[in-house]
N, C-alpha and C. Protein backbone atom coordinates (compact mmCIF):
# COMPACT_ATOMS: atom_id res chain seq x y z
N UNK A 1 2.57 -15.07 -16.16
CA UNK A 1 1.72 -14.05 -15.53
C UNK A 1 1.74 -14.23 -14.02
N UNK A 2 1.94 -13.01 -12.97
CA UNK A 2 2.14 -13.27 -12.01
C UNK A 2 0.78 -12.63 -11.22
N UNK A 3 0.41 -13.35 -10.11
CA UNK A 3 -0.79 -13.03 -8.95
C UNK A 3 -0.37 -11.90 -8.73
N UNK A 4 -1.12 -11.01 -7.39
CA UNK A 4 -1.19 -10.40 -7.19
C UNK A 4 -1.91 -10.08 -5.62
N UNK A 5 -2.15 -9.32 -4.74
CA UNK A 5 -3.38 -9.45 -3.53
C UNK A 5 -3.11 -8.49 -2.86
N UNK A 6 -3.85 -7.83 -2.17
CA UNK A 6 -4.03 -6.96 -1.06
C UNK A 6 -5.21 -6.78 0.18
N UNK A 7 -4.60 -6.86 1.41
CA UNK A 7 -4.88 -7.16 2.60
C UNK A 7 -4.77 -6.24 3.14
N UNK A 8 -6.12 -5.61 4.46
CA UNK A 8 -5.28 -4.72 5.41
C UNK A 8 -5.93 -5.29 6.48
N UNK A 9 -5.80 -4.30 8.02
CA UNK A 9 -5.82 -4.87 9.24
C UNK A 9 -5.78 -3.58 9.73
N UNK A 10 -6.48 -3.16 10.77
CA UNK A 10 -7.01 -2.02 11.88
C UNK A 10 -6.25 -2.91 12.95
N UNK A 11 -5.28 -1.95 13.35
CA UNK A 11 -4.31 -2.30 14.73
C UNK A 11 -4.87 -1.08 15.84
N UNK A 12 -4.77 -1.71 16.81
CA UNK A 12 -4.75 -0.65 17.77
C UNK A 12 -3.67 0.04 18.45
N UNK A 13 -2.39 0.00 17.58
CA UNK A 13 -1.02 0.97 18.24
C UNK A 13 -1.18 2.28 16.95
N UNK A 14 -0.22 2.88 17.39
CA UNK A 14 0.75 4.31 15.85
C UNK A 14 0.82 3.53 15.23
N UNK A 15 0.77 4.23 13.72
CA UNK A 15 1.81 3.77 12.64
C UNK A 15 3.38 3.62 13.10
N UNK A 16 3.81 4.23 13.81
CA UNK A 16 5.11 4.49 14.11
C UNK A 16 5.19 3.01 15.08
N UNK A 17 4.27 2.63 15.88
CA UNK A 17 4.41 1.52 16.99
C UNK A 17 4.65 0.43 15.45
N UNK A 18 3.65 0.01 14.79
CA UNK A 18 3.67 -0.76 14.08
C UNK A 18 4.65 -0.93 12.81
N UNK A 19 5.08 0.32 12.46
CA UNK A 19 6.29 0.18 11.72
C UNK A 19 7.44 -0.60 12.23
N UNK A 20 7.87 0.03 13.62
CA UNK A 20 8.80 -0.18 14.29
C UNK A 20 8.96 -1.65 14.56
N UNK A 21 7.76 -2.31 15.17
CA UNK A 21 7.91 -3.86 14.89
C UNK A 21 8.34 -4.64 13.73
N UNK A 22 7.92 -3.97 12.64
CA UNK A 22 7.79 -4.85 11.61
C UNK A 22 9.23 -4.88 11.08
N UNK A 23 10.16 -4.19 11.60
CA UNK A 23 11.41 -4.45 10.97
C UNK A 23 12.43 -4.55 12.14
N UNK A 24 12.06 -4.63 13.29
CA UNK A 24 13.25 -4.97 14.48
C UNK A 24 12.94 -6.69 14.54
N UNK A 25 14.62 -7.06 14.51
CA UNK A 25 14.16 -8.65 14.56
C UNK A 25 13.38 -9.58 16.03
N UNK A 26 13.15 -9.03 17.31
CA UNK A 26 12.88 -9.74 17.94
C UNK A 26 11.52 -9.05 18.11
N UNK A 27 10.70 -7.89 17.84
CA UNK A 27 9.55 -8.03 17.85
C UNK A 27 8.87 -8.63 16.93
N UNK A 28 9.75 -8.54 15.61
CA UNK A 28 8.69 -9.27 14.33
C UNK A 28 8.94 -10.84 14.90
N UNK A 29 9.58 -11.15 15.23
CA UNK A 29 10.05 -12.52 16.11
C UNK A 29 8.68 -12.77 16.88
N UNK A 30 8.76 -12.04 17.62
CA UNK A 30 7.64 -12.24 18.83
C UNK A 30 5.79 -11.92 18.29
N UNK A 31 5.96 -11.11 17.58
CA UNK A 31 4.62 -10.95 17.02
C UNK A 31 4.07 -11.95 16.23
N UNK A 32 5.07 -12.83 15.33
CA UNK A 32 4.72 -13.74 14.26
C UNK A 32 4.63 -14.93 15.13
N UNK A 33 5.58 -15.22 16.39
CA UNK A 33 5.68 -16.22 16.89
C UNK A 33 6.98 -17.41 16.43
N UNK A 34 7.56 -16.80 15.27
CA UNK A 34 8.94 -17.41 14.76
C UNK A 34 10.10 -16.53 14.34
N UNK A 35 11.15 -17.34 14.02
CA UNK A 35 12.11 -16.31 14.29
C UNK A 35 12.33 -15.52 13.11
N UNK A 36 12.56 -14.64 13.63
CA UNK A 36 12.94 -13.53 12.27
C UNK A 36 14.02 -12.78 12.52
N UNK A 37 14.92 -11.87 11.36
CA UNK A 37 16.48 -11.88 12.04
C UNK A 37 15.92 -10.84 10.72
N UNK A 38 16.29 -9.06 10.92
CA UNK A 38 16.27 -8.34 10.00
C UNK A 38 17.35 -7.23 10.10
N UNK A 39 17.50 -6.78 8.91
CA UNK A 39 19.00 -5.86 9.18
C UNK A 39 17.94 -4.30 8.34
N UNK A 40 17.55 -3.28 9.43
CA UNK A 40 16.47 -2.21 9.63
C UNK A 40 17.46 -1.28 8.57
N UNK A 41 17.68 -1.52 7.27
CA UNK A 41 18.44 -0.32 6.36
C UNK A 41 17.86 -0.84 4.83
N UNK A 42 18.12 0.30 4.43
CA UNK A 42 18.07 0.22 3.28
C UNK A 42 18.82 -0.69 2.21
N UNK A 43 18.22 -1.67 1.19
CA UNK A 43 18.99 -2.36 1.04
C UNK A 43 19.47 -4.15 2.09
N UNK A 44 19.33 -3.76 3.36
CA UNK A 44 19.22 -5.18 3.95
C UNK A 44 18.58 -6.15 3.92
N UNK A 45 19.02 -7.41 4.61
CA UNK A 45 18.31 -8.55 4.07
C UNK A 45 17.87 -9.06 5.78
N UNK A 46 16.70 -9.61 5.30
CA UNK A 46 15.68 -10.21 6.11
C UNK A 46 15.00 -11.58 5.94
N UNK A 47 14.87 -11.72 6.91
CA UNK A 47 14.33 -13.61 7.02
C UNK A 47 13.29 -14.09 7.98
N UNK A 48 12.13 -14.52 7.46
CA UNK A 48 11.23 -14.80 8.83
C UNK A 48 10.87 -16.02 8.65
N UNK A 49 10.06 -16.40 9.57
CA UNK A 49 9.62 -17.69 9.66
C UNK A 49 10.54 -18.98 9.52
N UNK A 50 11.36 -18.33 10.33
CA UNK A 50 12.94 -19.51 10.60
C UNK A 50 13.44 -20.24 9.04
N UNK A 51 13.31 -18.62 8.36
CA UNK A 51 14.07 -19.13 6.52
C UNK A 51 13.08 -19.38 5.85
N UNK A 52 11.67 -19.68 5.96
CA UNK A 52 10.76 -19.79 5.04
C UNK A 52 10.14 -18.85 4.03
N UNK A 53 10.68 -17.44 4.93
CA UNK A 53 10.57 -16.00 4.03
C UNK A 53 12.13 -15.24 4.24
N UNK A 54 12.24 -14.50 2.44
CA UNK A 54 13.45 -14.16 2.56
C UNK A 54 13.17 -13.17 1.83
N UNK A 55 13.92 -11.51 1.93
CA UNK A 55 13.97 -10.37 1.04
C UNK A 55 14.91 -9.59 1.44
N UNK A 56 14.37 -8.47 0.96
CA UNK A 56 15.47 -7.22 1.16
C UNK A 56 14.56 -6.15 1.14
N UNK A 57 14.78 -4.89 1.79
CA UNK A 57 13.95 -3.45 2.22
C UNK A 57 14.70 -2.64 1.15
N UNK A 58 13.54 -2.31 -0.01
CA UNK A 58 13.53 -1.73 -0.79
C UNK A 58 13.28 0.09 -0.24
N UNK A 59 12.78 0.43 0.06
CA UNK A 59 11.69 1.52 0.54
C UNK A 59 11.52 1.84 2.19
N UNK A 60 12.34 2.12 2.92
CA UNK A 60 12.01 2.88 4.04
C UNK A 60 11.72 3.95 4.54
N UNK A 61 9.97 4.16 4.99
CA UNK A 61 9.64 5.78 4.92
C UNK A 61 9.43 5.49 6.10
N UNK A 62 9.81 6.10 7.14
CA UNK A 62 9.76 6.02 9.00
C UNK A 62 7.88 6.15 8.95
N UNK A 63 7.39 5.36 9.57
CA UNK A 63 6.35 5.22 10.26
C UNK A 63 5.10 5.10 9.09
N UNK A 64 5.32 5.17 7.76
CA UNK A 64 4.07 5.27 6.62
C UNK A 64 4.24 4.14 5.85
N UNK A 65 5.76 3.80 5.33
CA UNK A 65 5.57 2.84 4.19
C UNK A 65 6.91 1.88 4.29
N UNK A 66 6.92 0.69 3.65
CA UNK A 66 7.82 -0.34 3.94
C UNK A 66 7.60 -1.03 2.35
N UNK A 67 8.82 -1.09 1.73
CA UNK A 67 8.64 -2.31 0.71
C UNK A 67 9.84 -2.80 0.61
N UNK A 68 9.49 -4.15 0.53
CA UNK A 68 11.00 -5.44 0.44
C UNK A 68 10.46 -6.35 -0.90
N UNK A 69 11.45 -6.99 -1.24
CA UNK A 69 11.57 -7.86 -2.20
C UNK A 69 10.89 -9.14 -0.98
N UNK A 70 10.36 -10.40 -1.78
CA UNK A 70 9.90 -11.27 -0.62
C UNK A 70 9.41 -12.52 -1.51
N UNK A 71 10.02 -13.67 -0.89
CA UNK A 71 10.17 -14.58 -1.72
C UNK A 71 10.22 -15.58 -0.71
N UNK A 72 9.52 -17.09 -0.88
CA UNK A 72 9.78 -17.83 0.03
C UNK A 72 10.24 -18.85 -0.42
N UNK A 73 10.50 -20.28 0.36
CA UNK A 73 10.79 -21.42 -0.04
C UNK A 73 10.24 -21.95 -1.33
N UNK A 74 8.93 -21.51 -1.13
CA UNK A 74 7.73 -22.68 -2.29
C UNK A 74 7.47 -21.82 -3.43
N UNK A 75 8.57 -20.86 -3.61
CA UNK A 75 8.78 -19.61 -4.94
C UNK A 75 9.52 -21.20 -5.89
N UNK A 76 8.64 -21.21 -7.26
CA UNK A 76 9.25 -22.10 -8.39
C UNK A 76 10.95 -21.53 -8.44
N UNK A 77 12.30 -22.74 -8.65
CA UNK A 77 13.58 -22.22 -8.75
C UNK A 77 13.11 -20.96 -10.18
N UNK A 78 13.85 -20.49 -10.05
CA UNK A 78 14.52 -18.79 -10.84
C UNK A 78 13.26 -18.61 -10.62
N UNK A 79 12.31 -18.26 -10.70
CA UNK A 79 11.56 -16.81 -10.58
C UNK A 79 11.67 -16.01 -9.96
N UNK A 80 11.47 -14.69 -10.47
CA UNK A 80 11.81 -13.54 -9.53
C UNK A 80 10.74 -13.28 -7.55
N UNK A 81 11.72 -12.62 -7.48
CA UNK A 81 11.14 -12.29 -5.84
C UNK A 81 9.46 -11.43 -6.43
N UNK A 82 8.99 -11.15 -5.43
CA UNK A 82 7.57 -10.60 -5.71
C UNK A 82 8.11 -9.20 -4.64
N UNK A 83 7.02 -8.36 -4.52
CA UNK A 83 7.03 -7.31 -4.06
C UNK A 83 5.86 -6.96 -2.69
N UNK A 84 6.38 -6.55 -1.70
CA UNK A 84 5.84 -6.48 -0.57
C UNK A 84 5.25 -4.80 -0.21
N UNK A 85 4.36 -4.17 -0.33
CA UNK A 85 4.21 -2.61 0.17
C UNK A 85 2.93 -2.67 1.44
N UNK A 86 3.82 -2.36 2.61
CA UNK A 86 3.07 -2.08 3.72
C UNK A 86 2.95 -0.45 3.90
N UNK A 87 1.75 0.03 3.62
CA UNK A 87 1.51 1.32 3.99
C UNK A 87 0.54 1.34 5.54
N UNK A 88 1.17 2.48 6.18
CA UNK A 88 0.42 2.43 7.69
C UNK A 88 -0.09 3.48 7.36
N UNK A 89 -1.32 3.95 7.60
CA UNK A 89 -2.30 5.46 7.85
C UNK A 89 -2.48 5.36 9.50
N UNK A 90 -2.88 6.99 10.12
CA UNK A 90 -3.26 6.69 11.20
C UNK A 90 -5.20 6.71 11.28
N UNK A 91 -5.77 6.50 12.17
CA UNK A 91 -7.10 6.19 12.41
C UNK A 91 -7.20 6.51 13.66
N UNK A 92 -8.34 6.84 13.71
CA UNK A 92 -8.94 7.30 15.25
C UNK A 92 -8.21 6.22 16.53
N UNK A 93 -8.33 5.43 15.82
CA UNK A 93 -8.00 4.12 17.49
C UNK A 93 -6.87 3.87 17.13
N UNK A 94 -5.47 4.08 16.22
CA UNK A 94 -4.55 3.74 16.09
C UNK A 94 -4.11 3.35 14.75
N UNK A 95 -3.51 2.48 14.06
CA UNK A 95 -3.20 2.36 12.48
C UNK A 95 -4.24 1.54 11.30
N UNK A 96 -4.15 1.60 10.36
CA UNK A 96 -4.68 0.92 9.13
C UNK A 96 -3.58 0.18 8.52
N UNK A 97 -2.92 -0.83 8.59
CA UNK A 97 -2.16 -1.37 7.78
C UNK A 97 -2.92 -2.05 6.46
N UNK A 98 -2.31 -1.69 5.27
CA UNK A 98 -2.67 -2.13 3.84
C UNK A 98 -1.34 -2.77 3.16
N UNK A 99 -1.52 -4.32 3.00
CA UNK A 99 -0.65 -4.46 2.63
C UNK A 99 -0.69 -4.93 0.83
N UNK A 100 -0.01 -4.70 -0.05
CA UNK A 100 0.16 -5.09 -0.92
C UNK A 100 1.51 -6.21 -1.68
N UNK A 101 0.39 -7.02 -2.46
CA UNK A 101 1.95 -8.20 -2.93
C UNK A 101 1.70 -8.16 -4.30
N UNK A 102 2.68 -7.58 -5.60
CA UNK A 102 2.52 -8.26 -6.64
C UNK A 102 3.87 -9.23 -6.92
N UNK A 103 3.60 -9.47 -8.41
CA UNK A 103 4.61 -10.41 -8.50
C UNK A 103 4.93 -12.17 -7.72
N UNK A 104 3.50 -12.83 -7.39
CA UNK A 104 3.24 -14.07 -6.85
C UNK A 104 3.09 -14.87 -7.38
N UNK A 105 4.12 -16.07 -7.79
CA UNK A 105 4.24 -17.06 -9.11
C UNK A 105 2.75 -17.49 -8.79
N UNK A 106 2.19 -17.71 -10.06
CA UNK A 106 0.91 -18.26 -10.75
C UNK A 106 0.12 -19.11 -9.87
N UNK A 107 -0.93 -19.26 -9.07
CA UNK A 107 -1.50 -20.26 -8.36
C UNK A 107 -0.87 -19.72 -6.85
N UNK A 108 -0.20 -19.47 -6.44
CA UNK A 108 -0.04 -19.08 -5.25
C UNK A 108 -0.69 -18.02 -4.66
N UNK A 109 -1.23 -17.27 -5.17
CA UNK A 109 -1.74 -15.76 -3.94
C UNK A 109 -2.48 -16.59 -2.98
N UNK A 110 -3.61 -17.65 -2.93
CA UNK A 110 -4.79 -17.97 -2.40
C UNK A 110 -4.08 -17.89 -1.12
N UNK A 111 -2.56 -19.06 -0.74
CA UNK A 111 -2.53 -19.60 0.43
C UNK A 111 -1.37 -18.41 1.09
N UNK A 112 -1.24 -17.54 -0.20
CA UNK A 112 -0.53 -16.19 0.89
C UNK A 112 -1.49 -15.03 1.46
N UNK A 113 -2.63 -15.16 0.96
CA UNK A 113 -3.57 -14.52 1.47
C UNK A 113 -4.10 -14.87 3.24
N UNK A 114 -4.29 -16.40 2.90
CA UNK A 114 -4.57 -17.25 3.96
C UNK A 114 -3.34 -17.06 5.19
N UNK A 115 -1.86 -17.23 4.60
CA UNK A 115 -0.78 -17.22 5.07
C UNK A 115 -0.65 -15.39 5.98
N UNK A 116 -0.74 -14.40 5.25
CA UNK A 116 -0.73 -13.17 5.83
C UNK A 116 -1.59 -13.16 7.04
N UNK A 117 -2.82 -13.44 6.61
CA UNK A 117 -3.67 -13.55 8.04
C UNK A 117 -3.62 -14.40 8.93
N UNK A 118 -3.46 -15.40 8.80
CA UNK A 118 -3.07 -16.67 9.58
C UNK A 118 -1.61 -16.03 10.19
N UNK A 119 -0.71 -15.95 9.82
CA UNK A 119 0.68 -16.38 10.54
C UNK A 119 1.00 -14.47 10.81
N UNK A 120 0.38 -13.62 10.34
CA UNK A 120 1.02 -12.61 10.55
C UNK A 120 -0.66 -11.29 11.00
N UNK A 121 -1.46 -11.02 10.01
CA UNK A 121 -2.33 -10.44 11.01
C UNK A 121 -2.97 -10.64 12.52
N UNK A 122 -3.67 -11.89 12.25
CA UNK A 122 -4.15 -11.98 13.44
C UNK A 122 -3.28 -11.99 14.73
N UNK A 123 -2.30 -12.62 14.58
CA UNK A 123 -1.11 -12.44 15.78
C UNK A 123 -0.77 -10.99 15.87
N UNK A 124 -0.47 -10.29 15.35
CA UNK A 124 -0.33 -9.03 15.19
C UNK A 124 -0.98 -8.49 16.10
N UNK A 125 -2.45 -8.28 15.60
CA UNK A 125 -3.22 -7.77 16.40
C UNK A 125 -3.76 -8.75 17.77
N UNK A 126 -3.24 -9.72 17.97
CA UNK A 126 -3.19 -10.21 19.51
C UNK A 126 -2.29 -9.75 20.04
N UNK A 127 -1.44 -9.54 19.67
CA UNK A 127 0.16 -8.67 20.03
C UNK A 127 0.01 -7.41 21.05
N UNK A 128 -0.58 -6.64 19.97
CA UNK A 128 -0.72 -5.07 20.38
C UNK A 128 -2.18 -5.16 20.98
N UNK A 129 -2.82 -5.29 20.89
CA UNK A 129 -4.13 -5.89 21.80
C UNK A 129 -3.12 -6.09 23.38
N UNK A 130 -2.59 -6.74 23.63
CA UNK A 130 -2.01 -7.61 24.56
C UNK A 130 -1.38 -5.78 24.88
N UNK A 131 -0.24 -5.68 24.39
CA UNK A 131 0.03 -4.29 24.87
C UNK A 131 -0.70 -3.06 25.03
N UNK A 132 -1.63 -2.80 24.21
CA UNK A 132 -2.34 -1.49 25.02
C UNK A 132 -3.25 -2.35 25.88
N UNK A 133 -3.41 -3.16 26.20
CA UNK A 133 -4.38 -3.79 27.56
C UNK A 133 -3.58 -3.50 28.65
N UNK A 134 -2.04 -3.69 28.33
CA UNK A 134 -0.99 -3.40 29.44
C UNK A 134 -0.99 -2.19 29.83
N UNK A 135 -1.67 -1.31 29.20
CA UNK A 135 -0.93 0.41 29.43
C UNK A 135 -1.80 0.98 29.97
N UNK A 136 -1.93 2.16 30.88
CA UNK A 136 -2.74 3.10 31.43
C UNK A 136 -3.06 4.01 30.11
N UNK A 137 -4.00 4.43 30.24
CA UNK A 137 -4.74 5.52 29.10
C UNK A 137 -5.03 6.58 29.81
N UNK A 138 -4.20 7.72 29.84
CA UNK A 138 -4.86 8.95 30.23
C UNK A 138 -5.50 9.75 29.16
N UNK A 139 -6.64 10.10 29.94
CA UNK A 139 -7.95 10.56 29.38
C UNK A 139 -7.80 12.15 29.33
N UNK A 140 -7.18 12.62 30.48
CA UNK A 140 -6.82 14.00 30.07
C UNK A 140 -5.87 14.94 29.63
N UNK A 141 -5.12 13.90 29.00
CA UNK A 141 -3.54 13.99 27.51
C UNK A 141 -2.68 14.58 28.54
């Protein structure tokens, strides 16, 4: 029987800003703070956290939805990969990311729960925080 979990996070960029990171390798690089090396197609394979996470992009919908296969080091040998679905909505101040994981060998969701927010939300949103602090906001579009 496999775990399961879902997480989201209020960013302050587009869906489209935040899509776009999440699959070019030197911003997901820079946002997570480790390296990540991704090939942005359908079908490609991806790696973050300098090999500790590994999949493939199942599902590319420009700026709404993202799903990869995703599997890390501390996956028991043969079990299957688990499943990753990042849906972005937009929101008054910028995106809603919701992410969903099933398929998480037995006893593990707790510290990928911990792990998503720790190593990948909160940086995230220090990220883009950090960039619209950088930007002028015109008020009269």
């Amino acid at each position: 029987m496999a775990d399961s979990l879902k997480i989201s996070i209020d960013l302050p960029v587009s869906p489209e800003r935040v899509y776009r990171a999440w699959i070019d390798s030197y911003e997901h690089s820079r946002f997570t703070g480790s390296p990540a090396k991704i090939d942005a197609s359908i079908g490609g394979k991806y790696t973050a956290w300098d090999g500790y996470i590994q999949g493939e992009n199942q599902v590319l919908s420009p700026f709404s939805r993202i799903v990869q296969s995703w599997r890390t080091t501390e996956f028991p040998s043969g079990s299957p990969d688990s499943t990753i679905e990042i849906k972005l909505e937009p929101t008054c101040l910028g995106a809603l990311l919701t992410l969903t994981q099933t398929g998480i060998p037995d006893g593990q969701a707790q510290g990928y729960i911990e792990g998503w927010e720790d190593h990948y939300f909160r940086p995230m949103l220090a990220y883009f925080e950090e960039i619209v602090g950088d930007s002028v906001v015109d008020q009269d579009g």
